[in-house]
Protein backbone atom coordinates (compact mmCIF):
# COMPACT_ATOMS: atom_id res chain seq x y z
CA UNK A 1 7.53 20.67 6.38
CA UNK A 2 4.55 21.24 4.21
CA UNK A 3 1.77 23.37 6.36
CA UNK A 4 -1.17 22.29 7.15
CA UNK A 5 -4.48 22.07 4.93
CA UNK A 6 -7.78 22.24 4.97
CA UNK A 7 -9.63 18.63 4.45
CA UNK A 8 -12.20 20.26 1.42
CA UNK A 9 -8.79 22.05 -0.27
CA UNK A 10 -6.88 18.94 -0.11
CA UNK A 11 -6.17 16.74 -2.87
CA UNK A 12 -4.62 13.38 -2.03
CA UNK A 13 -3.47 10.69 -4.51
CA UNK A 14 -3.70 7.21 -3.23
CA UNK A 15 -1.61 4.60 -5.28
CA UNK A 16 -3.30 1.18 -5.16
CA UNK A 17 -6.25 2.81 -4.16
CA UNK A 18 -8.55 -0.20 -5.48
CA UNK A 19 -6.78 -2.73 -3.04
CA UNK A 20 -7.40 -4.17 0.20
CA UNK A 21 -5.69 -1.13 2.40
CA UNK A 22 -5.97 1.42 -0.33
CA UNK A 23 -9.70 1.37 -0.52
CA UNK A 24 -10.37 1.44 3.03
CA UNK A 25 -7.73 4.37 3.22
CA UNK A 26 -9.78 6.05 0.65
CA UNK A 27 -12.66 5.86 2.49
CA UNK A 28 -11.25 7.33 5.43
CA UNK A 29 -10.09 10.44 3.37
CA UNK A 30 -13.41 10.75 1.51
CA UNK A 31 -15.52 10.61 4.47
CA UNK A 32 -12.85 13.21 6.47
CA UNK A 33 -14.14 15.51 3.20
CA UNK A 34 -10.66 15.45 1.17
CA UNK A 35 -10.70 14.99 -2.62
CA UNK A 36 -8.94 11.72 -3.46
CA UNK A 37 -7.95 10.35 -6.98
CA UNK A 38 -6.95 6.82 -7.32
CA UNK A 39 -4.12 5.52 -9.19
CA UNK A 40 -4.18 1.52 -10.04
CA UNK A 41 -3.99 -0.50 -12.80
CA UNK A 42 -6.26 -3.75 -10.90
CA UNK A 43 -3.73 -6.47 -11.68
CA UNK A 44 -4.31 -7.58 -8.04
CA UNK A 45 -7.61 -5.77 -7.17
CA UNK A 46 -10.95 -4.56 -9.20
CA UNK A 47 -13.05 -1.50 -9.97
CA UNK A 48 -16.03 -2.84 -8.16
CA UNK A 49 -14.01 -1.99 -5.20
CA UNK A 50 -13.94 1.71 -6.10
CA UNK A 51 -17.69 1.63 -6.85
CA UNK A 52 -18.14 -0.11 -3.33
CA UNK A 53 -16.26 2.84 -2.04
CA UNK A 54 -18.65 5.29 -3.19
CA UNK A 55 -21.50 3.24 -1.90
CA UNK A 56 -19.87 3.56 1.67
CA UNK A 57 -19.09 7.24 1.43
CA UNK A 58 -22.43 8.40 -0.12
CA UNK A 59 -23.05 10.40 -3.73
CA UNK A 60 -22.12 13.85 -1.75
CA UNK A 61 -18.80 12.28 -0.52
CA UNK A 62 -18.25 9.86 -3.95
CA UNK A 63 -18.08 12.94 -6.29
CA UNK A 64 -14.91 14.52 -4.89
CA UNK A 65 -13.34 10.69 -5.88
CA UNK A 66 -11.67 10.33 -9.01
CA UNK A 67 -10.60 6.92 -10.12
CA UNK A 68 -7.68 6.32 -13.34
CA UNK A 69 -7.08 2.53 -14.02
CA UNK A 70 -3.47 3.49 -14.81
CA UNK A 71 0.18 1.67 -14.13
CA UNK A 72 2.20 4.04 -11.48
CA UNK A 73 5.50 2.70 -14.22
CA UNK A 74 3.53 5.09 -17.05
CA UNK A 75 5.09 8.12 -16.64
CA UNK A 76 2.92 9.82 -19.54
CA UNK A 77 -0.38 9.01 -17.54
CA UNK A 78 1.19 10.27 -13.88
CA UNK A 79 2.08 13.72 -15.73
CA UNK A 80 -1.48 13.66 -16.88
CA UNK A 81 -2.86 13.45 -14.23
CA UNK A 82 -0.77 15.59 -12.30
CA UNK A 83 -1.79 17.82 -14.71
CA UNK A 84 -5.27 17.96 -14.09
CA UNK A 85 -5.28 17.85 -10.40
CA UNK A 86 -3.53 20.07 -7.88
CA UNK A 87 -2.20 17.03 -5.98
CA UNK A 88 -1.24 18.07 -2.40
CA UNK A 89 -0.44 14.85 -1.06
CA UNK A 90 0.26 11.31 -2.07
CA UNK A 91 -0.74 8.30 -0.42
CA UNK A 92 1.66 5.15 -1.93
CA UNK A 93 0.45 1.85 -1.85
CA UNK A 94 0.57 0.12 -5.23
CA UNK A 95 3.40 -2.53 -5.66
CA UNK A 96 3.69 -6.50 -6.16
CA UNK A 97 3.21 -7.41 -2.56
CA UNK A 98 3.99 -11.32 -2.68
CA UNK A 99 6.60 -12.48 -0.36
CA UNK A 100 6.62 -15.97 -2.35
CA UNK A 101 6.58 -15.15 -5.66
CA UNK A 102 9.04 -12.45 -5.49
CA UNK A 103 11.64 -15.65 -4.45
CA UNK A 104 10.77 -16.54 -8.41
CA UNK A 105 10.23 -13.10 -9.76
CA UNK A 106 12.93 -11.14 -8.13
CA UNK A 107 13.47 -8.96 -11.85
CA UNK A 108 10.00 -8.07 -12.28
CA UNK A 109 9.51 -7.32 -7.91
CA UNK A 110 12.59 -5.08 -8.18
CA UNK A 111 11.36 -3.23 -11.28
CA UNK A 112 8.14 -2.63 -10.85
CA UNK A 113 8.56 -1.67 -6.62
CA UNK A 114 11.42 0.71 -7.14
CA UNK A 115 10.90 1.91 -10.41
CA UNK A 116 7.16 2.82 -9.91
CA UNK A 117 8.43 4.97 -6.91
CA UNK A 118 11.12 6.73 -8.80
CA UNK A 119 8.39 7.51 -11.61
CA UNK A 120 6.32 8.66 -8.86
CA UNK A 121 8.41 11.11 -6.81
CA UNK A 122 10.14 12.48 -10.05
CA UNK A 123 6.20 13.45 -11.16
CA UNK A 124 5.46 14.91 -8.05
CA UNK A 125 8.96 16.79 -7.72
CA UNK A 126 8.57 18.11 -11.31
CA UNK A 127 4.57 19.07 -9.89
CA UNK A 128 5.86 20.83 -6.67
CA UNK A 129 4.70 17.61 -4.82
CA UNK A 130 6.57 17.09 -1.86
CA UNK A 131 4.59 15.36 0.63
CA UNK A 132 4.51 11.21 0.54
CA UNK A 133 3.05 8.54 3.04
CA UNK A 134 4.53 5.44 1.75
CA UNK A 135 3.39 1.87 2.58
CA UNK A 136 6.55 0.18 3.79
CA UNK A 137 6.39 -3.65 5.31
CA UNK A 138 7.77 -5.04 8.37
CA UNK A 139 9.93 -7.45 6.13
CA UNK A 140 12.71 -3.96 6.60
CA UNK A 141 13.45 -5.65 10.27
CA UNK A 142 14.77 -8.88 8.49
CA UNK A 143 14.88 -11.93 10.56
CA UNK A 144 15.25 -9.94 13.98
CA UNK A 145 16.85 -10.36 17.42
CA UNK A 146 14.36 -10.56 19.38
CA UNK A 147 10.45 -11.05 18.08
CA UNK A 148 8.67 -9.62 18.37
CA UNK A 149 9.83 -6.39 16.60
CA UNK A 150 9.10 -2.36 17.66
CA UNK A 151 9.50 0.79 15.75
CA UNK A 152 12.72 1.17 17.74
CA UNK A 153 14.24 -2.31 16.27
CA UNK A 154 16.61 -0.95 13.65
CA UNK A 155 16.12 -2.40 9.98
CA UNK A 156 18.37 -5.23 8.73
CA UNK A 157 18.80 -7.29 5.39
CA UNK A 158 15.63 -8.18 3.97
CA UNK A 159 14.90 -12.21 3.63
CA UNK A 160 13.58 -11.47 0.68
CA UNK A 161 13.46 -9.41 -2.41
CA UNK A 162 9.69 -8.46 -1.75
CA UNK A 163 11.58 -6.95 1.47
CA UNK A 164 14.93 -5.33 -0.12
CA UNK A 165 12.09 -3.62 -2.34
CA UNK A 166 10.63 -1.84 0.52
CA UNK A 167 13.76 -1.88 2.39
CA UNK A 168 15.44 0.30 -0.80
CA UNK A 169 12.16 2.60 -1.77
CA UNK A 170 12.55 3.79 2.23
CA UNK A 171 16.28 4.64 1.32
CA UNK A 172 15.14 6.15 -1.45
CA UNK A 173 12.78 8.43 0.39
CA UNK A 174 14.93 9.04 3.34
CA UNK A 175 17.68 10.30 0.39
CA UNK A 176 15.15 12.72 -0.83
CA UNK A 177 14.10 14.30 2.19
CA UNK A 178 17.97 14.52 3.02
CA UNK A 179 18.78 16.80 -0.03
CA UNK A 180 15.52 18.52 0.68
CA UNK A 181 14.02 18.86 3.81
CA UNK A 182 10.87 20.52 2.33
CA UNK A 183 9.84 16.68 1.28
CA UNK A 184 7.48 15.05 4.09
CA UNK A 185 8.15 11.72 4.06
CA UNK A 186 6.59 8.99 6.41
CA UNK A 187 7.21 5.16 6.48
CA UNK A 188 4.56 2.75 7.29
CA UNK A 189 5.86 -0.48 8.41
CA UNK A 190 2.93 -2.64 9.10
CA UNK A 191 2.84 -6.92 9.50
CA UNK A 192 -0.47 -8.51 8.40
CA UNK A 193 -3.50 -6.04 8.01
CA UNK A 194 -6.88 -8.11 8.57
CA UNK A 195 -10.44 -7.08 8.22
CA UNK A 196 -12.67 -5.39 6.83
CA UNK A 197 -14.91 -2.38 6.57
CA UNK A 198 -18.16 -2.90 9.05
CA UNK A 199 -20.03 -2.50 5.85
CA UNK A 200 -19.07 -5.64 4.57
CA UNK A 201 -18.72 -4.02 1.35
CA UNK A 202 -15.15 -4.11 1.02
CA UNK A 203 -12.16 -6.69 2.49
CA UNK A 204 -9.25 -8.22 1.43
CA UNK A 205 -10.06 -9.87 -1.68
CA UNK A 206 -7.34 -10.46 -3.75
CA UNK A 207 -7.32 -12.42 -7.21
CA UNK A 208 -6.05 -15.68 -7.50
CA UNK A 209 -5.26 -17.57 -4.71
CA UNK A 210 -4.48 -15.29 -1.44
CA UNK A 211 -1.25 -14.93 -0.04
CA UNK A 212 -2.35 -13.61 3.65
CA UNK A 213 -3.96 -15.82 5.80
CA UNK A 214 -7.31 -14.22 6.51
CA UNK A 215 -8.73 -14.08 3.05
CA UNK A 216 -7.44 -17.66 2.61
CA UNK A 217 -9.47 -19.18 5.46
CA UNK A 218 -12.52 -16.81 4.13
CA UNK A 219 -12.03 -18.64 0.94
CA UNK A 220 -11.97 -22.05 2.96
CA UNK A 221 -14.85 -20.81 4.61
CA UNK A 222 -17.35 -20.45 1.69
CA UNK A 223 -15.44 -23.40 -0.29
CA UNK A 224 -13.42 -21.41 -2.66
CA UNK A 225 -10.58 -23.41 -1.55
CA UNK A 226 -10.34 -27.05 0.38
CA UNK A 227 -8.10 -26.49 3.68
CA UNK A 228 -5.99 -24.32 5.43
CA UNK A 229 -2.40 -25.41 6.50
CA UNK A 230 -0.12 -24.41 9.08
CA UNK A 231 3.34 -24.40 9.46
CA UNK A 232 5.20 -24.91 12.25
CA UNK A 233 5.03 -26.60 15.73
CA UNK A 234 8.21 -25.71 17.60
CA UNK A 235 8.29 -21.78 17.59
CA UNK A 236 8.46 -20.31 21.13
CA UNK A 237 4.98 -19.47 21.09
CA UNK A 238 1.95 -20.84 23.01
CA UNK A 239 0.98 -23.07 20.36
CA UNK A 240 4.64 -23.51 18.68
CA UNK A 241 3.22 -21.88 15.21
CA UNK A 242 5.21 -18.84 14.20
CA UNK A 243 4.32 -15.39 16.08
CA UNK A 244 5.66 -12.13 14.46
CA UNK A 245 4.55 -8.97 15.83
């Protein structure tokens, strides 16, 4: 297990930094004092997110933030910027994240999920890297038992190939710890993530149209979009619309 280091000699990378949890995560780290680069290319997020960040945090905190608009899948830029920083940690969130459209995109879901993560550990191996916090998904539970689910519920088949995705890249990781234990791997399985920073400055803001529910009734709200449906009337829930976690 890596030891323990100090917040001002710490230097995490956070993939999908720009994004709806990656930005709040980075401001979290920045405001804890650790130095933070960002890794993300903003095909589903945008740099004014980053600059938001460093209006939260403050210029002292903003200039220990580094931001590369850069693919995780370009294995040229992740050396590079290996190279530069003495990455201690890395945070993993970037990934097509779209239950739906990975029904119709399975190919490009599997390639760029996995692949991006074998990129990125074989970087940080090759950099003496060898501590990861990856953002995993509840979808690893399948269609369980007994909603709602717990940590202890053990994983089964994915319903979809957003899920295998994450259900594979946790394999992956599990693997690599396995054939060496000095890897710190952890697994974050979370639902639906809502909100957003008391600031107002950042939120879930996705482009195109949003495929979580909150920022879709925001957008109904101001009149980006016309209505909101919902699905379902015969769950076992108080309401009969479908209950999760």
């Amino acid at each position: 297990m890596s030891k323990a280091l100090d917040p001002k000699d710490t230097c995490v990378l956070v993939t999908g930094g720009a994004g709806f949890i990656g930005s709040h995560t980075v401001v979290q780290l920045l405001e804890g004092g650790y130095q933070v680069v960002i890794v993300d290319d903003l095909s589903n997020s945008s740099a004014v997110a980053v600059d938001r960040v460093k209006t939260i945090v403050g210029d002292k905190a903003a200039k220990n933030l580094t931001f590369y608009e850069a693919n995780v899948l370009d294995r040229d830029a992740m050396n590079k910027i290996f190279d530069t920083h003495q990455i201690d940690r890395v945070i993993h969130f970037a990934g097509f994240k779209a239950v739906g459209e990975s029904m119709s995109k399975p190919v490009e879901y599997y390639h760029n999920n996995i692949e991006n993560t074998l990129v990125l550990v074989d970087v940080m191996r090759n950099h003496g890297c060898k501590s990861i916090i990856f953002s995993s998904s509840s979808t690893v539970y399948g269609d369980p038992d007994n909603p709602p689910v717990t940590e202890e519920d053990p994983k089964k088949p994915a319903t979809n190939p957003y899920g295998w995705t994450k259900w594979m890249i946790e394999q992956i990781l599990m693997d690599v710890h396995t054939a060496d234990p000095e890897w710190d791997v952890v697994l974050l399985r979370y639902f639906n993530p809502i909100g957003a920073h008391p600031s107002g400055l950042i939120g879930e803001d996705p482009k195109g149209i949003p495929n979580n529910l909150v920022p879709y009734v925001a957008q109904v709200a101001v009149g980006k979009l016309e209505a909101v449906q919902v699905f379902g009337n015969d769950y076992p829930t108080p309401d009969g619309t479908g209950v999760r976690d």
